[in-house]
PDB file of N, CA and C in Angstrom:
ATOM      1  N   UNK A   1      76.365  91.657 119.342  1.00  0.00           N
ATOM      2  CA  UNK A   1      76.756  90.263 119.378  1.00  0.00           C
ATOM      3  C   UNK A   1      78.230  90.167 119.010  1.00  0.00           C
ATOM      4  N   UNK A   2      79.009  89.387 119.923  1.00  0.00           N
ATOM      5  CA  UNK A   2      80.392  89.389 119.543  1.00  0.00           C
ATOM      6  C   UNK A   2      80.591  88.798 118.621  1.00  0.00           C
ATOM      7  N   UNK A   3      81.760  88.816 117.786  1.00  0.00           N
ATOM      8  CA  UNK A   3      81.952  87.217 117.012  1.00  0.00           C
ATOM      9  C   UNK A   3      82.796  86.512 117.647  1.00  0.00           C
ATOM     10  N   UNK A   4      82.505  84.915 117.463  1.00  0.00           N
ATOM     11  CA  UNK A   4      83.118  84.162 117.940  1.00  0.00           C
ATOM     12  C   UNK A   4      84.861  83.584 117.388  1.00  0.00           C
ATOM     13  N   UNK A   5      85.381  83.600 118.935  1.00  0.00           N
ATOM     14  CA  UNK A   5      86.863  83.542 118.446  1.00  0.00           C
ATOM     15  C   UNK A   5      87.263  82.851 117.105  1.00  0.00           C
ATOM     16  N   UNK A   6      86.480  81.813 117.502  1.00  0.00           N
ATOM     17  CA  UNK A   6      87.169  80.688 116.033  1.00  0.00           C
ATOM     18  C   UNK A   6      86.714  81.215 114.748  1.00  0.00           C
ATOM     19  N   UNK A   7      85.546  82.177 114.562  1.00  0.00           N
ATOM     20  CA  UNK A   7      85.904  82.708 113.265  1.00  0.00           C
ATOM     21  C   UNK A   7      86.441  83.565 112.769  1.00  0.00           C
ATOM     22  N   UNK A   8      86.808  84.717 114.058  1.00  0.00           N
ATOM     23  CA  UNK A   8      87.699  85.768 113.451  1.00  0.00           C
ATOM     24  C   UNK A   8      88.759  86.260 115.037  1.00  0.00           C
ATOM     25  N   UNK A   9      89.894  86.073 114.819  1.00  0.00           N
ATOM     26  CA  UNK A   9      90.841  86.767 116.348  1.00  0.00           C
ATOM     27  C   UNK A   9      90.882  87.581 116.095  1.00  0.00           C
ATOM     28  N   UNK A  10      90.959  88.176 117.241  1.00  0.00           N
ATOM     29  CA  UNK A  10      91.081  89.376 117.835  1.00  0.00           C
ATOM     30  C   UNK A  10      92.613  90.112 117.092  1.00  0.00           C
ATOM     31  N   UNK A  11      93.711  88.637 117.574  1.00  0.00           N
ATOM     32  CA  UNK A  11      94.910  89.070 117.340  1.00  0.00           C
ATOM     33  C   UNK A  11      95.358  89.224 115.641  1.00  0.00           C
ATOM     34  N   UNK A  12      94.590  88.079 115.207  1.00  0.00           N
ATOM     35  CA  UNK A  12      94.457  88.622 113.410  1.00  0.00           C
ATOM     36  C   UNK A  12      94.152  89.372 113.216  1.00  0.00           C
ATOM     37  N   UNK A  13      92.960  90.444 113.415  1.00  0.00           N
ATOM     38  CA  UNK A  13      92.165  91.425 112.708  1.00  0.00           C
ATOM     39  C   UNK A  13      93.236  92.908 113.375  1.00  0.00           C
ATOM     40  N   UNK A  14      94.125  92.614 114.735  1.00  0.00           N
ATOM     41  CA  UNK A  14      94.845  93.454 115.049  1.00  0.00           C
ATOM     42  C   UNK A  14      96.249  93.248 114.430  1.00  0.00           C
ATOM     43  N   UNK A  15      96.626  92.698 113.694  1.00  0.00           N
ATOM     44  CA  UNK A  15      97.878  92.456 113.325  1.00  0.00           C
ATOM     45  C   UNK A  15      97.873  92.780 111.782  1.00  0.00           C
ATOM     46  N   UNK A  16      96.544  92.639 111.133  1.00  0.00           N
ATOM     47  CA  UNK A  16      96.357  92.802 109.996  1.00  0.00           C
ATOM     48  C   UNK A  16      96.209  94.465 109.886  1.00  0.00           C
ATOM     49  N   UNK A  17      95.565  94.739 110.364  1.00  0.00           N
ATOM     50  CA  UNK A  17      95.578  96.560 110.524  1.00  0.00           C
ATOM     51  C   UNK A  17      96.431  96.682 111.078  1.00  0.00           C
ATOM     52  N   UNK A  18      96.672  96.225 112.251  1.00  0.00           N
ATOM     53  CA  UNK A  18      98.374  97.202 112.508  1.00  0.00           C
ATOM     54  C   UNK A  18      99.206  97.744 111.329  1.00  0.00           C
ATOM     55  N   UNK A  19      99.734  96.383 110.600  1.00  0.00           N
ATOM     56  CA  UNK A  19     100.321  96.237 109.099  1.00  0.00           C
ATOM     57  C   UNK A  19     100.104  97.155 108.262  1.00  0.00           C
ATOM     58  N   UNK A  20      98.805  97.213 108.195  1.00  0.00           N
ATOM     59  CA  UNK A  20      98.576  98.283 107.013  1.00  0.00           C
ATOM     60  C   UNK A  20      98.694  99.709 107.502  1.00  0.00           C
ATOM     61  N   UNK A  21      98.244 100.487 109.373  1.00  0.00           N
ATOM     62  CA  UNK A  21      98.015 100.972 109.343  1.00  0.00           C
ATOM     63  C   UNK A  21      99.551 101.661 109.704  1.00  0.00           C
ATOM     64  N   UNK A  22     100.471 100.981 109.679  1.00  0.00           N
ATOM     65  CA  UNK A  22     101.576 101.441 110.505  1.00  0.00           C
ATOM     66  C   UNK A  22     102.623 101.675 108.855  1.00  0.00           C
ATOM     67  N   UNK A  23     102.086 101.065 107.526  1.00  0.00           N
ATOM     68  CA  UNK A  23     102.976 101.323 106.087  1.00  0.00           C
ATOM     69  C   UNK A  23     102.047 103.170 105.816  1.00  0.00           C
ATOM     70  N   UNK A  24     100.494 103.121 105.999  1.00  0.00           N
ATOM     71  CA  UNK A  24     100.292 103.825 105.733  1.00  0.00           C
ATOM     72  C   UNK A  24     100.812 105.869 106.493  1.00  0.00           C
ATOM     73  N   UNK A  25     100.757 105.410 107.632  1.00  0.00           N
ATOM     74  CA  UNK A  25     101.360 106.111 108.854  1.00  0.00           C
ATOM     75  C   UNK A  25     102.709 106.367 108.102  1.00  0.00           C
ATOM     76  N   UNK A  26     103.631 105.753 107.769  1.00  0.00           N
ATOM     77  CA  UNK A  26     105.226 106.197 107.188  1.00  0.00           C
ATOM     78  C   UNK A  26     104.243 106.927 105.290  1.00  0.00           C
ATOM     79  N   UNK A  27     103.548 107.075 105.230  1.00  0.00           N
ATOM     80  CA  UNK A  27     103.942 107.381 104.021  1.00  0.00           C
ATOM     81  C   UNK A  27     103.113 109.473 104.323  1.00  0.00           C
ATOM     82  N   UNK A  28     102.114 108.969 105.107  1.00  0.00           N
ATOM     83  CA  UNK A  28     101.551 110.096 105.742  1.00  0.00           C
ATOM     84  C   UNK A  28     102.546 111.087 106.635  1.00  0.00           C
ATOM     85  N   UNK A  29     103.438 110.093 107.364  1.00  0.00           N
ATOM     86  CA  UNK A  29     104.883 111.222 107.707  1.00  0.00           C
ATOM     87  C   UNK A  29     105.223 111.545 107.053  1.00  0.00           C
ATOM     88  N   UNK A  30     105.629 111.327 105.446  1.00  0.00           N
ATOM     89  CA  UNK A  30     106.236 111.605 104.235  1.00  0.00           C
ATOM     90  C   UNK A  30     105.669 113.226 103.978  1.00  0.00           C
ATOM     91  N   UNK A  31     104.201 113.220 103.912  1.00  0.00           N
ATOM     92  CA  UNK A  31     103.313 114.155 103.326  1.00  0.00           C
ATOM     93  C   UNK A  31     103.306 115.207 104.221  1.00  0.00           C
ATOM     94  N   UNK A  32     103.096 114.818 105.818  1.00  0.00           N
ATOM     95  CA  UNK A  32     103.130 115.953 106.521  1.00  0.00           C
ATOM     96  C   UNK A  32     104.249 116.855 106.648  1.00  0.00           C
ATOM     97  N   UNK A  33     105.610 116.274 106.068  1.00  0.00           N
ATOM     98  CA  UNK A  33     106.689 117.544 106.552  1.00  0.00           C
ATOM     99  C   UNK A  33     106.362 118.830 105.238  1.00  0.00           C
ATOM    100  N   UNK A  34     106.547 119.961 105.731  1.00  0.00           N
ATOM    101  CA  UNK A  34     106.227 120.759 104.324  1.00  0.00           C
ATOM    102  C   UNK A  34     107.454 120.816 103.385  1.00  0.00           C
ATOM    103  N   UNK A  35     108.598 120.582 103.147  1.00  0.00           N
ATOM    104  CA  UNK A  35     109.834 120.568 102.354  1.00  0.00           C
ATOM    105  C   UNK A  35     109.571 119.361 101.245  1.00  0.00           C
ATOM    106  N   UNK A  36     109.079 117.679 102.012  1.00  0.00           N
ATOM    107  CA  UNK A  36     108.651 117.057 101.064  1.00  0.00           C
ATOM    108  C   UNK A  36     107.364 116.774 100.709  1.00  0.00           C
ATOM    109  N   UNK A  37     106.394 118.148 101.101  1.00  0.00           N
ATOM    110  CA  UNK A  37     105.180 118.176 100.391  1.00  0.00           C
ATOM    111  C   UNK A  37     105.206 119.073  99.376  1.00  0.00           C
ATOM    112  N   UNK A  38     106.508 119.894  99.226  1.00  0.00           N
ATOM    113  CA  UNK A  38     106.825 120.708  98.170  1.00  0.00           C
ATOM    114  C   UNK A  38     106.896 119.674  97.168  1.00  0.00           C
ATOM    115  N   UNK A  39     108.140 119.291  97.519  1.00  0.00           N
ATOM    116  CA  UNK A  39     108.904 118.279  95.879  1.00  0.00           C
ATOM    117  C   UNK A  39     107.668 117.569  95.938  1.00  0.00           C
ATOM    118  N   UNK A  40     106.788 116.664  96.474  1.00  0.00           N
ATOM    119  CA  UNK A  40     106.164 116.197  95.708  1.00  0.00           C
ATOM    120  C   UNK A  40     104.899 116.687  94.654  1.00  0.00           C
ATOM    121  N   UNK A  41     104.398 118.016  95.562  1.00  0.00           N
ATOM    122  CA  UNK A  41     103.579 118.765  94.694  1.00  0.00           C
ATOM    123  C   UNK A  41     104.235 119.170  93.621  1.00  0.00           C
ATOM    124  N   UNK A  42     105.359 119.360  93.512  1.00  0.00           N
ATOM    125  CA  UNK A  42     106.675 119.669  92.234  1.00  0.00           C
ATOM    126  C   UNK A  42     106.285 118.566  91.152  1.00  0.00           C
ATOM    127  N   UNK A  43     106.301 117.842  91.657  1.00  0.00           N
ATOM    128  CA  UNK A  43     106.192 116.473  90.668  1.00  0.00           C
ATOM    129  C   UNK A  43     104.981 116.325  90.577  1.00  0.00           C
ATOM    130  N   UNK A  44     104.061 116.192  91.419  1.00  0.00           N
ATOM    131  CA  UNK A  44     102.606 116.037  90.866  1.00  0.00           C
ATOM    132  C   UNK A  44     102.202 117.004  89.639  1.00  0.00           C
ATOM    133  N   UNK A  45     102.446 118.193  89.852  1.00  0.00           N
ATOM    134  CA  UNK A  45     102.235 119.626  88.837  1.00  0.00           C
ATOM    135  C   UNK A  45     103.204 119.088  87.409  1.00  0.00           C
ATOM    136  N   UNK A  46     103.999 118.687  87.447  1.00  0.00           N
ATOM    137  CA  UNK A  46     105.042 118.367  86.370  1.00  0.00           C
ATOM    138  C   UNK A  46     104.390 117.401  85.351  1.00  0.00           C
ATOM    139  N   UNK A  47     104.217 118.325  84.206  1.00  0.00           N
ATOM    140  CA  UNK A  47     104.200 117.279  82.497  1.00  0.00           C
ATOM    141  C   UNK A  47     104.611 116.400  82.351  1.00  0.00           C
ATOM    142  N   UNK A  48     106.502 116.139  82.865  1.00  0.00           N
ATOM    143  CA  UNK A  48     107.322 115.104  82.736  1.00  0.00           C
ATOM    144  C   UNK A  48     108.587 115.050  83.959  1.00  0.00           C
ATOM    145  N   UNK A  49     109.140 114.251  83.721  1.00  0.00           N
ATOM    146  CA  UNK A  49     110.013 114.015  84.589  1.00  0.00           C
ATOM    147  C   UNK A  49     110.726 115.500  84.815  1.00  0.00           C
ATOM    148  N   UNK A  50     111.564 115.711  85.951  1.00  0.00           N
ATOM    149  CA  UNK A  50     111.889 116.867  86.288  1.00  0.00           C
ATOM    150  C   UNK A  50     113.400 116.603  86.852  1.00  0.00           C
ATOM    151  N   UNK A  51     114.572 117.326  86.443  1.00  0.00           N
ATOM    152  CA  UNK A  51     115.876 116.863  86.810  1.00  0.00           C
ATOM    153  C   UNK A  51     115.911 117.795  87.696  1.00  0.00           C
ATOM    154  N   UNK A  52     117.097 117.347  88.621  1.00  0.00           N
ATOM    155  CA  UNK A  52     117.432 118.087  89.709  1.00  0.00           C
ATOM    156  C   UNK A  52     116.898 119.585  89.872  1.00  0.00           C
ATOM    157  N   UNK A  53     117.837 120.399  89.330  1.00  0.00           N
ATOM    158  CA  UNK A  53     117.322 121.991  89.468  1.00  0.00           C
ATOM    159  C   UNK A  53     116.547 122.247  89.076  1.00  0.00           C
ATOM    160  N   UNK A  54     115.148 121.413  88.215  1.00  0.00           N
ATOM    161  CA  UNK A  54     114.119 121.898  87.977  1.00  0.00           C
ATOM    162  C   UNK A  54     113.229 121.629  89.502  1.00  0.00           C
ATOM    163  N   UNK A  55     113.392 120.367  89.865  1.00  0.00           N
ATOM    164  CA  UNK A  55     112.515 120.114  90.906  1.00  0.00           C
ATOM    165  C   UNK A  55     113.078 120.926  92.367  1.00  0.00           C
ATOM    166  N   UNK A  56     114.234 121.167  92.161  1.00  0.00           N
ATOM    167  CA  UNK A  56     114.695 122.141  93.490  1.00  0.00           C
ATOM    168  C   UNK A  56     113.899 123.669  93.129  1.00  0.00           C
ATOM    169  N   UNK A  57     114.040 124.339  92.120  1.00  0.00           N
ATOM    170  CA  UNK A  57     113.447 125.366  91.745  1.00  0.00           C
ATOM    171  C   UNK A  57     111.875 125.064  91.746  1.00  0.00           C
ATOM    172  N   UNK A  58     111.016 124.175  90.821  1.00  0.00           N
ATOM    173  CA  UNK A  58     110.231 123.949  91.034  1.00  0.00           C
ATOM    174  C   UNK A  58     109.307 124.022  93.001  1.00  0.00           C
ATOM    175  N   UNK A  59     110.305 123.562  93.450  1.00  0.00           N
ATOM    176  CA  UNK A  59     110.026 123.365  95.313  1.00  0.00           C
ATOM    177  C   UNK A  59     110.340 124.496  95.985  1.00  0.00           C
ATOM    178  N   UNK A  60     111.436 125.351  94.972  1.00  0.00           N
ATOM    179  CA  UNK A  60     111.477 126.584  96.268  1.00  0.00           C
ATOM    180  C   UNK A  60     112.529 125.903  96.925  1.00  0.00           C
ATOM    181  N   UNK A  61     113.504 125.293  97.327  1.00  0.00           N
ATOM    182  CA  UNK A  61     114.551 124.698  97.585  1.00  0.00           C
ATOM    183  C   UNK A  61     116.058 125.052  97.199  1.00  0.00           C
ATOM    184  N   UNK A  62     116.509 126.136  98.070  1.00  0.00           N
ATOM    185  CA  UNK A  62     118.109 126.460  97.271  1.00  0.00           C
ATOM    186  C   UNK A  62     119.205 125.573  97.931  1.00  0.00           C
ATOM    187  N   UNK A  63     119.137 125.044  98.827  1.00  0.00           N
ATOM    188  CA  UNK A  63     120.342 124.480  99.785  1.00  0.00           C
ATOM    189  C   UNK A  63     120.252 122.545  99.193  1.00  0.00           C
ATOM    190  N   UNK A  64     121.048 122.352  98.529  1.00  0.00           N
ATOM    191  CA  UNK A  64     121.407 120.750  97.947  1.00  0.00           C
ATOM    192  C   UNK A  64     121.243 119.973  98.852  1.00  0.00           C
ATOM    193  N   UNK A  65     122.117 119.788 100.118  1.00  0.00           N
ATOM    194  CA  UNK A  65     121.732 119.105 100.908  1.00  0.00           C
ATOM    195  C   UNK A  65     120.434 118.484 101.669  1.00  0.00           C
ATOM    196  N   UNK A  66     119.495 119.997 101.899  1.00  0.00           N
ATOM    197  CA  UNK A  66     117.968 120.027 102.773  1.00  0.00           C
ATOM    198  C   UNK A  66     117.425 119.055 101.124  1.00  0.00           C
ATOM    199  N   UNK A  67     117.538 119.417  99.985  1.00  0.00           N
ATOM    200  CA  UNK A  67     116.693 118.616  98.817  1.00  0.00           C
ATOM    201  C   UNK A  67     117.202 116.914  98.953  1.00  0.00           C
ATOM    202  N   UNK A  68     118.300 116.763  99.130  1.00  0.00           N
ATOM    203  CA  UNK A  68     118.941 115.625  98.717  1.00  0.00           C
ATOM    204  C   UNK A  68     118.208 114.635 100.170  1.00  0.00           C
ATOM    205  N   UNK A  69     118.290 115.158 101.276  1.00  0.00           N
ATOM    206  CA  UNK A  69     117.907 114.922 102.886  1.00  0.00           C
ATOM    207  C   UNK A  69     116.570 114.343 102.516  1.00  0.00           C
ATOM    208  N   UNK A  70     115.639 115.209 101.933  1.00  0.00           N
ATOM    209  CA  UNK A  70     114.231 114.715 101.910  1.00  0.00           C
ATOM    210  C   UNK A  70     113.753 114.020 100.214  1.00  0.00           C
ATOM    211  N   UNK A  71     114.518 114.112  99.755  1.00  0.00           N
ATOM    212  CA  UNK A  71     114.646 112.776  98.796  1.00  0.00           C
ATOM    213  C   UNK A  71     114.647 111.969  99.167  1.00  0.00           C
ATOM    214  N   UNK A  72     115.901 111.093 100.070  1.00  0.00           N
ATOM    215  CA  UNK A  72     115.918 110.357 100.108  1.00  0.00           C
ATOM    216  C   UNK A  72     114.666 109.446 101.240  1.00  0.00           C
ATOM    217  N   UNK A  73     114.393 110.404 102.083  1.00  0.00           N
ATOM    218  CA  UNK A  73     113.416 110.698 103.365  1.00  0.00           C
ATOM    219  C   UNK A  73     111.884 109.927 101.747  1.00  0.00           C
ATOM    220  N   UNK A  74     111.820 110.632 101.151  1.00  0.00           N
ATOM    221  CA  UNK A  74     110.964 109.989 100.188  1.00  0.00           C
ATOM    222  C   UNK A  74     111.009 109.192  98.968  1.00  0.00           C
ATOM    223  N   UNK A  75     111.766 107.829  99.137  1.00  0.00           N
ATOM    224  CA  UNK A  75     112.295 107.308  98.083  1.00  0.00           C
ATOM    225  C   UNK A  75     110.945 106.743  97.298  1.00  0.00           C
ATOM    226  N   UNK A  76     110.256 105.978  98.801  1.00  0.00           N
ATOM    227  CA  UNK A  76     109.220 105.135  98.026  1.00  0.00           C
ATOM    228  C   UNK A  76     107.844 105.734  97.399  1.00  0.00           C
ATOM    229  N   UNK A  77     108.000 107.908  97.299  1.00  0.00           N
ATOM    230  CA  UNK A  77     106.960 107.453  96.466  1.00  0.00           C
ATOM    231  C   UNK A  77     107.525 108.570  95.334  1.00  0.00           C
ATOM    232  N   UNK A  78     108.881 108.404  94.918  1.00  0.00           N
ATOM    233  CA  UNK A  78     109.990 109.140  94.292  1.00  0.00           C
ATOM    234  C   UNK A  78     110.509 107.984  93.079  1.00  0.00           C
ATOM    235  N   UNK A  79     110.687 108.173  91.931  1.00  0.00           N
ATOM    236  CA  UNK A  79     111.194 107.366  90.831  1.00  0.00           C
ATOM    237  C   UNK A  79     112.065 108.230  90.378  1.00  0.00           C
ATOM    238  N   UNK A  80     113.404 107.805  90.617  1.00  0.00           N
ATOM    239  CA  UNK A  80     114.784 108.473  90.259  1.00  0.00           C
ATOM    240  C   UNK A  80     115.478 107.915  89.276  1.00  0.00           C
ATOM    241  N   UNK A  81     115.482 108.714  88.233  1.00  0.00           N
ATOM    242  CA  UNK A  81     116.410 107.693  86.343  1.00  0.00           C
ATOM    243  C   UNK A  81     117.403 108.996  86.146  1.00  0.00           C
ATOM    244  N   UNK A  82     118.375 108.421  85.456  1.00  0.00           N
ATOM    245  CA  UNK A  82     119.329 109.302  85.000  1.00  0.00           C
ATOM    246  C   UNK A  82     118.311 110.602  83.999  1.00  0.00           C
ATOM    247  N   UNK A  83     116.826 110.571  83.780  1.00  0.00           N
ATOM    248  CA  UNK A  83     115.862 111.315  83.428  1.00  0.00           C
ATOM    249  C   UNK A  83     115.567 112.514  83.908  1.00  0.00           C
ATOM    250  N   UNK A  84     115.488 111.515  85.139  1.00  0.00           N
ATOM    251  CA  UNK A  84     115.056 112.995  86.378  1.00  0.00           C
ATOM    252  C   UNK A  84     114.104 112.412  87.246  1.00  0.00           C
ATOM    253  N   UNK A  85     113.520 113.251  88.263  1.00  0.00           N
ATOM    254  CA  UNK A  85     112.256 112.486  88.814  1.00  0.00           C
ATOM    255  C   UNK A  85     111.024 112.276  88.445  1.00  0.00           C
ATOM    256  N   UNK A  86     110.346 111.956  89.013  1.00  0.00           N
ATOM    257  CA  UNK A  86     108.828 111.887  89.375  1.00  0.00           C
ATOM    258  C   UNK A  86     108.133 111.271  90.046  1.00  0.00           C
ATOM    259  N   UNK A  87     106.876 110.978  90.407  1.00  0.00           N
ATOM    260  CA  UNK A  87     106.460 110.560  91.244  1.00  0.00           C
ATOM    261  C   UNK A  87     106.679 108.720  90.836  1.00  0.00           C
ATOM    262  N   UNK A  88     106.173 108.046  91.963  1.00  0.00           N
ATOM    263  CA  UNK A  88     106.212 106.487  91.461  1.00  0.00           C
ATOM    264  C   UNK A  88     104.670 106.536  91.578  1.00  0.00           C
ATOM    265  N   UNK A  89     103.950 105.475  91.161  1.00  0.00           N
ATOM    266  CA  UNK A  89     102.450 105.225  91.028  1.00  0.00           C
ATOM    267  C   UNK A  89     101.709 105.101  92.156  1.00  0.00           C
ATOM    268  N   UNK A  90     102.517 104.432  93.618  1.00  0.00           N
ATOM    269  CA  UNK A  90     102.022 105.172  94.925  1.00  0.00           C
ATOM    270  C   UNK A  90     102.430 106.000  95.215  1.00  0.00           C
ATOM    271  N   UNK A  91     102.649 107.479  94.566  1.00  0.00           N
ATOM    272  CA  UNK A  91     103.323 108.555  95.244  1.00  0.00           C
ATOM    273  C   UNK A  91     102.417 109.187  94.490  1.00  0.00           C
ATOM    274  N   UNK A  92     101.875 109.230  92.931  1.00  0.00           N
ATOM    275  CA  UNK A  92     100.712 109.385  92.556  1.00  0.00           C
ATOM    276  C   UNK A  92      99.297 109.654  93.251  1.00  0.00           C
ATOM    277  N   UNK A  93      99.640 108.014  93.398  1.00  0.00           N
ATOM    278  CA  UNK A  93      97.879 107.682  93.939  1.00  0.00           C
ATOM    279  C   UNK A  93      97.690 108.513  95.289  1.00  0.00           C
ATOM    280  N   UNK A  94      99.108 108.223  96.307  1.00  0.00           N
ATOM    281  CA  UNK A  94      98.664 109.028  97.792  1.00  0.00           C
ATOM    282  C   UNK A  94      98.251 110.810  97.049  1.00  0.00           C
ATOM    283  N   UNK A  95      99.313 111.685  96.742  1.00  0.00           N
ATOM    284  CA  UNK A  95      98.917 112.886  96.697  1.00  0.00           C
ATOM    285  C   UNK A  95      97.852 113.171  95.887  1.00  0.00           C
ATOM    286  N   UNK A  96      96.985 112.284  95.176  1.00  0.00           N
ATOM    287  CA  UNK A  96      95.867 112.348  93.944  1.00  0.00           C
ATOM    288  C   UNK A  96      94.811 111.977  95.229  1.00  0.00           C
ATOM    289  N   UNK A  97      95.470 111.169  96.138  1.00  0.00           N
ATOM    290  CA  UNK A  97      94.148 110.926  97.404  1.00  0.00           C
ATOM    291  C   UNK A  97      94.294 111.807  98.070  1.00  0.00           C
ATOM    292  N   UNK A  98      95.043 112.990  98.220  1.00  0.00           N
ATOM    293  CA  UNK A  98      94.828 114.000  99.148  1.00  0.00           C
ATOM    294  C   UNK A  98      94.480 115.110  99.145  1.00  0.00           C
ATOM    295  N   UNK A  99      94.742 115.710  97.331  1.00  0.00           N
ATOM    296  CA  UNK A  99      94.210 117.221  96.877  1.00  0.00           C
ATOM    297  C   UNK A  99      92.796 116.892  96.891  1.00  0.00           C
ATOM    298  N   UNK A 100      91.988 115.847  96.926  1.00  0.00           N
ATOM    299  CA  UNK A 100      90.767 116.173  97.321  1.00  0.00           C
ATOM    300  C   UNK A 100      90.216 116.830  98.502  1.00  0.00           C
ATOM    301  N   UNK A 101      90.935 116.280  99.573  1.00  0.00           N
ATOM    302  CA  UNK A 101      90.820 116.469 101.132  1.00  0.00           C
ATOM    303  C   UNK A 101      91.237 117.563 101.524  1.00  0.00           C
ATOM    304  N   UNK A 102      92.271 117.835 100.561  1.00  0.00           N
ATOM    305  CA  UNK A 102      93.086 119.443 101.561  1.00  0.00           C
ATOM    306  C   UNK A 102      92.580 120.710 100.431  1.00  0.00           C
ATOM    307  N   UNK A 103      91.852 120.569  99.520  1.00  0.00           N
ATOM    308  CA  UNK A 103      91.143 121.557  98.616  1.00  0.00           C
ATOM    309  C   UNK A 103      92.246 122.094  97.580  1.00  0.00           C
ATOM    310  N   UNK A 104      93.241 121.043  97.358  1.00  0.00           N
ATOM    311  CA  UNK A 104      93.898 121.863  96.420  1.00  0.00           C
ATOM    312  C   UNK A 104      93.675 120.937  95.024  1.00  0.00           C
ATOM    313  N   UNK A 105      93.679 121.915  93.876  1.00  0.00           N
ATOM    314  CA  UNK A 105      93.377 121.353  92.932  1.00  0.00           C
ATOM    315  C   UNK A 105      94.556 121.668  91.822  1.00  0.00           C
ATOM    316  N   UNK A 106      95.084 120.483  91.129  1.00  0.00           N
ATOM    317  CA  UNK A 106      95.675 120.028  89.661  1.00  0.00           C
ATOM    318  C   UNK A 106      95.432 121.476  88.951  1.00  0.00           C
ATOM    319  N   UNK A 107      96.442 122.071  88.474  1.00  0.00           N
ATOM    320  CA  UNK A 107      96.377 122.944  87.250  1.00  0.00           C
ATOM    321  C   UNK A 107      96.052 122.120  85.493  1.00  0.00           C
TER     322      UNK A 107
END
């Protein structure tokens, strides 16, 4: 049984997922390159914030530029303080939603 237009469009229920599915899609490009699935596993693994050459070392990363490139490539799920990094609380939550799926597990 269809539902009827007037209680739910077509073009709402497609515009509303588009939305979500097209923020989630940029954050999943984020995860799939392997350079910034390093740094972020860098930071997920990390006690505390991590300054530059820890998280370049931490990643396996010697060339400044390729680190600095995919930093910025991952701002939104990256929290940058004169501290150092770490993850932000959706940069958390995505890679905490994914070591389930890809079998890797938290030390």
């Amino acid at each position: 049984m269809a539902i009827p237009e007037y209680v739910w469009s077509t073009a709402t229920a497609e515009t509303a997922a588009g939305t979500r599915l097209a923020g989630a899609s940029d954050l999943f490009d984020v995860l799939a390159e392997p350079t910034r699935a390093a740094i972020l596993g860098a930071l997920f693994e990390a006690d505390e914030r991590l300054s530059y050459s820890e998280l370049a070392a931490a990643a396996d990363i010697e060339d400044n530029g390729r680190l600095n490139y995919h930093l910025r490539q991952s701002d939104a799920l990256i929290d940058q303080s004169p501290a150092g990094y770490t993850l932000s609380e959706t940069g958390q939550e995505l890679v905490a939603g994914v070591l389930p799926v890809t079998g890797a597990a938290r030390r």
